[in-house]
N, C-alpha and C. Protein backbone atom coordinates (compact mmCIF):
# COMPACT_ATOMS: atom_id res chain seq x y z
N UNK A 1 -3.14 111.12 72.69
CA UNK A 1 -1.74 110.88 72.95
C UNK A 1 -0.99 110.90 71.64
N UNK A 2 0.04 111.68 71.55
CA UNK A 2 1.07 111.46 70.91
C UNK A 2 1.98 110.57 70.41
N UNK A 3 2.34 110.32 69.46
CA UNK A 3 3.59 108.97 69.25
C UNK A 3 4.46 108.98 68.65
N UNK A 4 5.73 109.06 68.77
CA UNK A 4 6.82 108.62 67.63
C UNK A 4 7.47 107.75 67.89
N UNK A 5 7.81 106.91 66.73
CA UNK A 5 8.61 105.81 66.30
C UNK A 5 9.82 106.69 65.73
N UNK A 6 11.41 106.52 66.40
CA UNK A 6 12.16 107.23 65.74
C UNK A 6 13.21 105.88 65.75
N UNK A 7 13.65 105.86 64.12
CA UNK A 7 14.24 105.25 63.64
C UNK A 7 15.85 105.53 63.19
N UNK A 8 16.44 104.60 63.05
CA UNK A 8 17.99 104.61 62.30
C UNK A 8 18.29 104.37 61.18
N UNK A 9 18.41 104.76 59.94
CA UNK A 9 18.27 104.29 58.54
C UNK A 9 16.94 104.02 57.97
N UNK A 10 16.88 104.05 56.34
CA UNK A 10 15.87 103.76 55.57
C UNK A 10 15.32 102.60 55.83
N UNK A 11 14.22 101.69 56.10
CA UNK A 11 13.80 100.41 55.31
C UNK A 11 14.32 100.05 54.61
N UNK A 12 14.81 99.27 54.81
CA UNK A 12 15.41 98.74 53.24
C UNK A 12 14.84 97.31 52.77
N UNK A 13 13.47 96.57 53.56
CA UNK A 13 13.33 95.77 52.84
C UNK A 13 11.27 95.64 52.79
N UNK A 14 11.56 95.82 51.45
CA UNK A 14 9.50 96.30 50.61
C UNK A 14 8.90 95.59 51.58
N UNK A 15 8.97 94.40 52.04
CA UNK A 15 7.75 93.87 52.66
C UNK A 15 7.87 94.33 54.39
N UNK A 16 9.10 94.93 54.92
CA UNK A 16 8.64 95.36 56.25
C UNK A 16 8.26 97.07 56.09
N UNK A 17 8.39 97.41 54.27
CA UNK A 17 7.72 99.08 54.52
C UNK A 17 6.19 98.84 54.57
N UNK A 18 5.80 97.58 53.79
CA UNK A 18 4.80 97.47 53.65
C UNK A 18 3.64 97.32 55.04
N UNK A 19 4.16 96.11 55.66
CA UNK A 19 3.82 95.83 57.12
C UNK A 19 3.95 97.54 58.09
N UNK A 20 5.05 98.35 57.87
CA UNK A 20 4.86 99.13 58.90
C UNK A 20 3.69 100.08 57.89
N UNK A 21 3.11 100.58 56.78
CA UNK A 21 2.18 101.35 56.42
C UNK A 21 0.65 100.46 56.41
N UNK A 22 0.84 99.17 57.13
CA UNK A 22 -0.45 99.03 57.47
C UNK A 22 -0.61 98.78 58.78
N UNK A 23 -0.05 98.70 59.99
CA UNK A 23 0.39 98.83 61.32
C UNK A 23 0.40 100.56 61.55
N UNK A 24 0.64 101.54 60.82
CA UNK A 24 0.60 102.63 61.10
C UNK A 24 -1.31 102.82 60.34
N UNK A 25 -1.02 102.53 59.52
CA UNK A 25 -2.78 103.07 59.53
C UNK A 25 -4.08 102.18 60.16
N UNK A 26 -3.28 101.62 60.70
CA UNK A 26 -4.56 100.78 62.19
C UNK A 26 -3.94 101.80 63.35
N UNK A 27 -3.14 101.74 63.88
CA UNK A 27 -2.96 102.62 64.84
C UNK A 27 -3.17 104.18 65.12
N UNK A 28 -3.72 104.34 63.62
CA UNK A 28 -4.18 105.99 63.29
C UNK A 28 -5.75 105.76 63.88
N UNK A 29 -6.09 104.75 63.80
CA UNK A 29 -7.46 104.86 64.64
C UNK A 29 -7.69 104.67 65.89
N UNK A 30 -6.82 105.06 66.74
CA UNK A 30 -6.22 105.49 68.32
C UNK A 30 -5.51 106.55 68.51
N UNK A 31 -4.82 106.62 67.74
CA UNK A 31 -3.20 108.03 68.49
C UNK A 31 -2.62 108.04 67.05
N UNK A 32 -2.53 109.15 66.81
CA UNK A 32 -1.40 110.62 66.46
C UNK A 32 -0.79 109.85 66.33
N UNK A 33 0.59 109.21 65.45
CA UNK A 33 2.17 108.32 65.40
C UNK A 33 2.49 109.33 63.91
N UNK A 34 3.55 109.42 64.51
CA UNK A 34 4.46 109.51 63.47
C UNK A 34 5.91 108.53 63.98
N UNK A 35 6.37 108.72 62.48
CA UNK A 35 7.86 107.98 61.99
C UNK A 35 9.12 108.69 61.83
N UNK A 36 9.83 109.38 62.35
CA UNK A 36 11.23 109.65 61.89
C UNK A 36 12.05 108.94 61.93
N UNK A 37 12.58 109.18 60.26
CA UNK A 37 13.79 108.19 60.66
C UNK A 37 14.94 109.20 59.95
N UNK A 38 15.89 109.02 61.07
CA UNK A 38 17.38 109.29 61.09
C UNK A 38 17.93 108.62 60.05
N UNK A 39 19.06 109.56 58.88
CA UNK A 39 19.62 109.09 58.25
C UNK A 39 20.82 108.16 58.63
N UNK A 40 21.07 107.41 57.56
CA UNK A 40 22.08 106.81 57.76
C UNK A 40 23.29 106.83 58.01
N UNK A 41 24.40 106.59 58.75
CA UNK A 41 25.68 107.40 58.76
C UNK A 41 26.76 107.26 58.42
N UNK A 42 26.82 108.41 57.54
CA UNK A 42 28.04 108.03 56.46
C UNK A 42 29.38 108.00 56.85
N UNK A 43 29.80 106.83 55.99
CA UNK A 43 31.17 106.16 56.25
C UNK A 43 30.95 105.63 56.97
N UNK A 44 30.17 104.81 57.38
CA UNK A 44 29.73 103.79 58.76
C UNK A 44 30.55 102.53 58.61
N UNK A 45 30.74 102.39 56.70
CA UNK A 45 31.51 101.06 57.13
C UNK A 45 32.67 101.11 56.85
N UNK A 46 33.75 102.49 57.48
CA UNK A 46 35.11 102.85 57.81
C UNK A 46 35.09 102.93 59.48
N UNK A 47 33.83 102.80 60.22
CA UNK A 47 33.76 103.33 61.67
C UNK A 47 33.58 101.93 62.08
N UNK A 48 34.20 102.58 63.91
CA UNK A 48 33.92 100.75 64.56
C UNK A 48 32.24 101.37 64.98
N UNK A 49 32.00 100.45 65.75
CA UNK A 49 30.56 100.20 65.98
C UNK A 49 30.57 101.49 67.43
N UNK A 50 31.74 101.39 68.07
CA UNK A 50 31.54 102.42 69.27
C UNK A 50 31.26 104.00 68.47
N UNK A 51 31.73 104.27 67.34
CA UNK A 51 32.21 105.67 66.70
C UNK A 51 30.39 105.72 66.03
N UNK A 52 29.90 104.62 65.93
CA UNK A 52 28.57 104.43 64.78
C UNK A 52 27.58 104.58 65.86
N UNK A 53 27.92 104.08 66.96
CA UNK A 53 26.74 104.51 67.88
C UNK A 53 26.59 105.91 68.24
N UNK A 54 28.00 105.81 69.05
CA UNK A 54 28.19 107.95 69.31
C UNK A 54 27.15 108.66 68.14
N UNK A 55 27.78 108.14 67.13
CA UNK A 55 26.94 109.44 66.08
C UNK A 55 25.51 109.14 66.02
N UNK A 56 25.26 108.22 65.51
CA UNK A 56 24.14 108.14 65.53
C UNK A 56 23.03 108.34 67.10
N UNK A 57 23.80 108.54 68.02
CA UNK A 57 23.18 108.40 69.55
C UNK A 57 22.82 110.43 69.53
N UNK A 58 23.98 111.21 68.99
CA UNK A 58 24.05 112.32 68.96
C UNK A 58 22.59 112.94 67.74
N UNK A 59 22.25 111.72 66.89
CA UNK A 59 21.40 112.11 66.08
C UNK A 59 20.10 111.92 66.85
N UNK A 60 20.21 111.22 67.35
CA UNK A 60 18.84 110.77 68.23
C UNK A 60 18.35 112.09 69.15
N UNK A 61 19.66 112.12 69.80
CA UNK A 61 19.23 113.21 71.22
C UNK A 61 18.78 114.70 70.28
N UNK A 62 19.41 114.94 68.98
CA UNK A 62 19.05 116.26 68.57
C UNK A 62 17.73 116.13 68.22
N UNK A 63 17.32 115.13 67.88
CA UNK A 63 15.65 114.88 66.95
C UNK A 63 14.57 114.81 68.22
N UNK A 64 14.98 114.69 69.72
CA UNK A 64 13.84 114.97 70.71
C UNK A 64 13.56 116.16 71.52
N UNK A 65 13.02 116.15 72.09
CA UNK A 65 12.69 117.70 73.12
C UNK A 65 12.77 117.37 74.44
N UNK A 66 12.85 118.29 75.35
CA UNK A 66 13.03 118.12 77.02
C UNK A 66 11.39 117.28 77.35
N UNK A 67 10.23 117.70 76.02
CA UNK A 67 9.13 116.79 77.00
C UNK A 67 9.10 115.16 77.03
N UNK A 68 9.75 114.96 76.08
CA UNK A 68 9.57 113.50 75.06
C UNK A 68 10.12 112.62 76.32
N UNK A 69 9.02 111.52 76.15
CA UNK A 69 9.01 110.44 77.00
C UNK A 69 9.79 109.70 76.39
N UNK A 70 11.30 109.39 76.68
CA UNK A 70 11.70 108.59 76.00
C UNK A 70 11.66 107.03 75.94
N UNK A 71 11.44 106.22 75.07
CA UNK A 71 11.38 104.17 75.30
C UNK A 71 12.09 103.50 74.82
N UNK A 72 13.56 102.97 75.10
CA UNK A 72 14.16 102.43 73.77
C UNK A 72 13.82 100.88 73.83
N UNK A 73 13.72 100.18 72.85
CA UNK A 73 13.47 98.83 71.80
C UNK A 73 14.71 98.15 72.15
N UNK A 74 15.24 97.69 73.37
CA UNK A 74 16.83 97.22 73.84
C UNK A 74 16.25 96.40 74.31
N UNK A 75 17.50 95.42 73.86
CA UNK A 75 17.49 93.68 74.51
C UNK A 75 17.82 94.03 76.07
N UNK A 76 18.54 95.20 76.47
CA UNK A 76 18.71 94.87 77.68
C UNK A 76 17.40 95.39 78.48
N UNK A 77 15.79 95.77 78.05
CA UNK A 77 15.06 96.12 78.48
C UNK A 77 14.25 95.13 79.20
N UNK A 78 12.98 95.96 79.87
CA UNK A 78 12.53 95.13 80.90
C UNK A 78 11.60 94.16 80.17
N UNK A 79 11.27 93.25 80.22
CA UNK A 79 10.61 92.03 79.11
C UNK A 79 8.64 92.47 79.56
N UNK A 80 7.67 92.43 78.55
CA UNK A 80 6.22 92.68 78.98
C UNK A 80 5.56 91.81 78.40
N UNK A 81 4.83 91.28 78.93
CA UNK A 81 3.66 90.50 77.94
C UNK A 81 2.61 91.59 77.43
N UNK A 82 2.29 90.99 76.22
CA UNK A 82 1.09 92.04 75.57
C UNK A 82 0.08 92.98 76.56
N UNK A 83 -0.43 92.62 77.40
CA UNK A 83 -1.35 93.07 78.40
C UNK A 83 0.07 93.86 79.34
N UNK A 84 0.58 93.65 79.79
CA UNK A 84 1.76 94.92 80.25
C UNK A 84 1.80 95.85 79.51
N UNK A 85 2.42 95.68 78.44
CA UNK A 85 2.54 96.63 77.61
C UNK A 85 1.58 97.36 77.33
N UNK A 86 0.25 96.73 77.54
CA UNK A 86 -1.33 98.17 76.97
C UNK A 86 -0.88 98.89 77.96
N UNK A 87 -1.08 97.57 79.61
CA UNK A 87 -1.19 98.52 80.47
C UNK A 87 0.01 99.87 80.62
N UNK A 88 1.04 99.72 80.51
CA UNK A 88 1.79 100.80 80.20
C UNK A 88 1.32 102.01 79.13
N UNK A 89 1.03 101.99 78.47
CA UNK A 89 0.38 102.47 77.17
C UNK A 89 -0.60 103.86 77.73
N UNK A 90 -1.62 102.71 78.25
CA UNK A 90 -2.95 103.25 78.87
C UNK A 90 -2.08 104.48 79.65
N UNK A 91 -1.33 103.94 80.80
CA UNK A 91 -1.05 104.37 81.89
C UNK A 91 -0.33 106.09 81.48
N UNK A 92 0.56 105.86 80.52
CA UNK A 92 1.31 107.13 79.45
C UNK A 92 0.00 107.85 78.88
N UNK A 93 -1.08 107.44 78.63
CA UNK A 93 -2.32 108.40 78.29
C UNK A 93 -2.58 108.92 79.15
N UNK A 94 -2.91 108.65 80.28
CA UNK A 94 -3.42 108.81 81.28
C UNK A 94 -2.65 110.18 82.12
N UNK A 95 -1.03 109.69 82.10
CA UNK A 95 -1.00 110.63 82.64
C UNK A 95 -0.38 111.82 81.65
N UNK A 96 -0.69 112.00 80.71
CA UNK A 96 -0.44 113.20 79.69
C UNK A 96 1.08 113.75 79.24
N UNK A 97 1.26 114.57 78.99
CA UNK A 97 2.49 115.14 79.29
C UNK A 97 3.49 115.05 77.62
N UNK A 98 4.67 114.91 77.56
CA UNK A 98 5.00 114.56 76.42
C UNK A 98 4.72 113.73 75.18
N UNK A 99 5.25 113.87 74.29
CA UNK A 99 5.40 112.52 73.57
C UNK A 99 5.69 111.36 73.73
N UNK A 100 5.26 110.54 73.42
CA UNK A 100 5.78 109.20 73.89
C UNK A 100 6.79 108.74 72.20
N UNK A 101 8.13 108.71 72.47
CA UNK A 101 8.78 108.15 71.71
C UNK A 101 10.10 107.02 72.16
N UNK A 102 9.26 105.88 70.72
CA UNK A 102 9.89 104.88 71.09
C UNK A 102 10.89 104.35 69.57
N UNK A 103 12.01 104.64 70.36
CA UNK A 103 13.51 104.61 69.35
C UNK A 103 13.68 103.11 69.48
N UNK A 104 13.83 102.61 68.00
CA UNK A 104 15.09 101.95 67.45
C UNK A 104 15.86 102.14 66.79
N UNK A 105 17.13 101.87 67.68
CA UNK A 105 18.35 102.19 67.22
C UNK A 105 19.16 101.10 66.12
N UNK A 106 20.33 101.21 65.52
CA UNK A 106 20.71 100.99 64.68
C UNK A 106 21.10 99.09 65.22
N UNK A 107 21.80 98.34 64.51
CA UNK A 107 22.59 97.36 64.76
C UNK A 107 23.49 97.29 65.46
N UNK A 108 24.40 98.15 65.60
CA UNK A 108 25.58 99.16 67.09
C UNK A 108 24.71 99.39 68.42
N UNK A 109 23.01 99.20 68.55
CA UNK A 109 23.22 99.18 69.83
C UNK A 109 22.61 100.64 70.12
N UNK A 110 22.53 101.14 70.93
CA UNK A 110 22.66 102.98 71.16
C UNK A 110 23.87 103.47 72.14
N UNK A 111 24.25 104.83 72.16
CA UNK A 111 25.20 105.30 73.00
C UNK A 111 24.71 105.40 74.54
N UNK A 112 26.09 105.80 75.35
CA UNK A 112 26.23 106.02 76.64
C UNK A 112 24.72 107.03 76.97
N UNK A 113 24.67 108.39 75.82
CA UNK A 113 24.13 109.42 76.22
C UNK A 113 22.46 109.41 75.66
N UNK A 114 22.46 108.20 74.72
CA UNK A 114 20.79 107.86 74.89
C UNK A 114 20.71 107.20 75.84
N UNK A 115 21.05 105.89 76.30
CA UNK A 115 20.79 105.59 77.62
C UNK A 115 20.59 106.39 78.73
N UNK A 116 21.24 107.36 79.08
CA UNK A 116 21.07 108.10 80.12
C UNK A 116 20.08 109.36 80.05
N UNK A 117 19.70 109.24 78.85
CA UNK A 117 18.04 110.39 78.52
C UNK A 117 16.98 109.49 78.57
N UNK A 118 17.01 107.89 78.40
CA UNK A 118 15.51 107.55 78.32
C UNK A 118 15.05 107.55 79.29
N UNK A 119 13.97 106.84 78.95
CA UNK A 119 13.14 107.04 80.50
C UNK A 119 12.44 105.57 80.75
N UNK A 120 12.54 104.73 80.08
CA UNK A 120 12.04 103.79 79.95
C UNK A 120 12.50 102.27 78.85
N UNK A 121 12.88 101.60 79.28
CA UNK A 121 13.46 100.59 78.40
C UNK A 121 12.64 99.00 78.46
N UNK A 122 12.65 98.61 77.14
CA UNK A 122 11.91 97.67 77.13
C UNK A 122 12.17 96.50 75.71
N UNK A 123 12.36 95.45 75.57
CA UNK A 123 12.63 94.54 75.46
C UNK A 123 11.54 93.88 74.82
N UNK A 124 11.56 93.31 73.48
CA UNK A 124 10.31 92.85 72.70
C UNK A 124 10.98 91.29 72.83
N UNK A 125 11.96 90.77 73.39
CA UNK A 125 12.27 88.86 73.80
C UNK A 125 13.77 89.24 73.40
N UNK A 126 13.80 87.45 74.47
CA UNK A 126 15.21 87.56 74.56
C UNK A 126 15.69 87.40 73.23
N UNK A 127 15.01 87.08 72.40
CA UNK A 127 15.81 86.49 71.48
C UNK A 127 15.98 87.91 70.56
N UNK A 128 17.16 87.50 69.59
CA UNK A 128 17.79 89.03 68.86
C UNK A 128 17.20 88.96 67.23
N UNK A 129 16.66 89.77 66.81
CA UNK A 129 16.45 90.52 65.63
C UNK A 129 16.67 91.52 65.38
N UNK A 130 16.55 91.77 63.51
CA UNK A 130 17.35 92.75 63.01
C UNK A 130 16.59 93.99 63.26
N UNK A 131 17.30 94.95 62.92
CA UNK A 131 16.95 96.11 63.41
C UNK A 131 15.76 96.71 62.48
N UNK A 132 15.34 95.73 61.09
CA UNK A 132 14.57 96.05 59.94
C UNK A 132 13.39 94.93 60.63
N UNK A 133 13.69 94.06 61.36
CA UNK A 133 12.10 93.15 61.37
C UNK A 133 11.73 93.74 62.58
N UNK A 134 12.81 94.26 63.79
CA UNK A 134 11.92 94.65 64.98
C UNK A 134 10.41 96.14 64.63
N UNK A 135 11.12 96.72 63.28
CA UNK A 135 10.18 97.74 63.21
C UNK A 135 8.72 97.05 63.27
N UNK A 136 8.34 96.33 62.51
CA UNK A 136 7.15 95.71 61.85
C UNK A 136 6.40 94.77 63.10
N UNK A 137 7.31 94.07 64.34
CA UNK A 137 7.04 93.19 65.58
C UNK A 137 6.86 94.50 66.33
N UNK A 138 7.26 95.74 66.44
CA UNK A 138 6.92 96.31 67.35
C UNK A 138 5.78 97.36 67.06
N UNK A 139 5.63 97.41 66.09
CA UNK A 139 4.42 98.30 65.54
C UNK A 139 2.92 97.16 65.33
N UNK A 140 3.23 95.94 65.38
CA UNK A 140 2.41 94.69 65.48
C UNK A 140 1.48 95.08 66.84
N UNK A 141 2.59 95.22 67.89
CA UNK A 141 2.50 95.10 69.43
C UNK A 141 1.76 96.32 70.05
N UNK A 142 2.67 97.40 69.51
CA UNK A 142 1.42 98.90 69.77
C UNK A 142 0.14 98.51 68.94
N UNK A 143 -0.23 98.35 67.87
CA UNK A 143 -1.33 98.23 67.76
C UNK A 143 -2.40 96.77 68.77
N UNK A 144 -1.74 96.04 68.62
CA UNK A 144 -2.70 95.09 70.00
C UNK A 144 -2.66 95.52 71.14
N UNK A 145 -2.00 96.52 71.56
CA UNK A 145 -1.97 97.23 73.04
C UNK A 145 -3.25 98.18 72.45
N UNK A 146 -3.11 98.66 71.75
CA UNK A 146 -4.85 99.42 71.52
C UNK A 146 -5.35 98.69 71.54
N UNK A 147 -5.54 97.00 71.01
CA UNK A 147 -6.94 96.82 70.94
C UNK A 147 -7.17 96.13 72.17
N UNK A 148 -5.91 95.55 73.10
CA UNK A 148 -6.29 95.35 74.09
C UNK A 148 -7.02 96.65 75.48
N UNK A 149 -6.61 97.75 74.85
CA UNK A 149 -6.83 98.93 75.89
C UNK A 149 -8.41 99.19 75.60
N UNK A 150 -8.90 98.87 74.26
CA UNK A 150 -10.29 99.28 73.77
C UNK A 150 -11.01 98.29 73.77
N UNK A 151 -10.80 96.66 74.42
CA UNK A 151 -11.27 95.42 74.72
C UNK A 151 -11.82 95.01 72.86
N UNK A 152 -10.84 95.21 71.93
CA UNK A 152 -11.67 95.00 70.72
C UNK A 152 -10.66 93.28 70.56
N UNK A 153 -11.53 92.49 69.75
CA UNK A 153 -11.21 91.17 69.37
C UNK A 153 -9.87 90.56 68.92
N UNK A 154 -9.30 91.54 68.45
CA UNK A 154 -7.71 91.36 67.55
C UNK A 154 -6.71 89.82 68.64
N UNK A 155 -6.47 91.09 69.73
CA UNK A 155 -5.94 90.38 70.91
C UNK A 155 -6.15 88.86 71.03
N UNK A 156 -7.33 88.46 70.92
CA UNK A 156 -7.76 86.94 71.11
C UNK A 156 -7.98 86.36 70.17
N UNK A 157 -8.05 86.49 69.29
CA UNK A 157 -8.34 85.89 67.76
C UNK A 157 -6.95 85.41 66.90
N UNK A 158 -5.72 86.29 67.63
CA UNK A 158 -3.97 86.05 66.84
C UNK A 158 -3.31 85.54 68.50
């Protein structure tokens, strides 16, 4: 299976680049992931937040393909416990087909017209974080969905 993490802006802080290049090289021992990340958008802080999403929502839709499974990282998504989430996981192996990419979007939120391309929305808690720590909690979470899918120890031990 395939994976991308497609992102909104650089990292900007050393210890969550750090956390996501060791979360990506545990998860290299399951699935293919890659990282794009979408630049930042300039003059963002002359734009309201509706004008910052549009664009950046328009950057999103150009960076996928008609196969790409889309997942967005939204509070308004459906909430999973760890074991949901493999099982979802598993279930996207299983049945083949595109990429599985799972966007976070900027601090603005995403547009009208990513919403209406994904395919799947999902929710890491109610509670709100920044758009720089969800990378590192959600790349935490795919990797324990492998080790819950491969019954290895991680899962029960954290």
């Amino acid at each position: 299976m395939k994976l991308t993490l497609l992102l909104t802006g650089r990292t900007r802080l050393s210890f969550v680049e750090s956390g996501i290049d060791e979360y990506r090289r545990r998860i290299g021992k399951y699935a293919k992931m890659d990282i794009r990340v979408l630049p930042d958008i300039k003059g963002a802080g002359k734009s309201s937040s509706r004008e910052i999403r549009d664009r950046e929502g328009e950057a999103m839709l150009k960076a996928l393909n008609n196969r790409d499974i889309v997942v967005l990282l939204d509070e308004r998504g459906r909430e999973l416990t760890s074991e949901d989430f493999a099982a979802f996981i598993q279930q996207k192996q299983m049945e083949g087909g595109g990429t599985l990419v799972f966007i976070i979007g900027g601090s603005d939120g995403f547009s009208e017209e990513v919403y209406r391309r994904m395919n799947h929305s999902i929710s890491l808690s109610r509670m709100t974080f920044s758009h720089q720590i969800v990378r590192i909690i959600f790349l935490e979470q795919l990797y324990r969905a492998f080790t819950i899918i491969n019954n290895e120890p991680y899962h029960l031990r954290h």
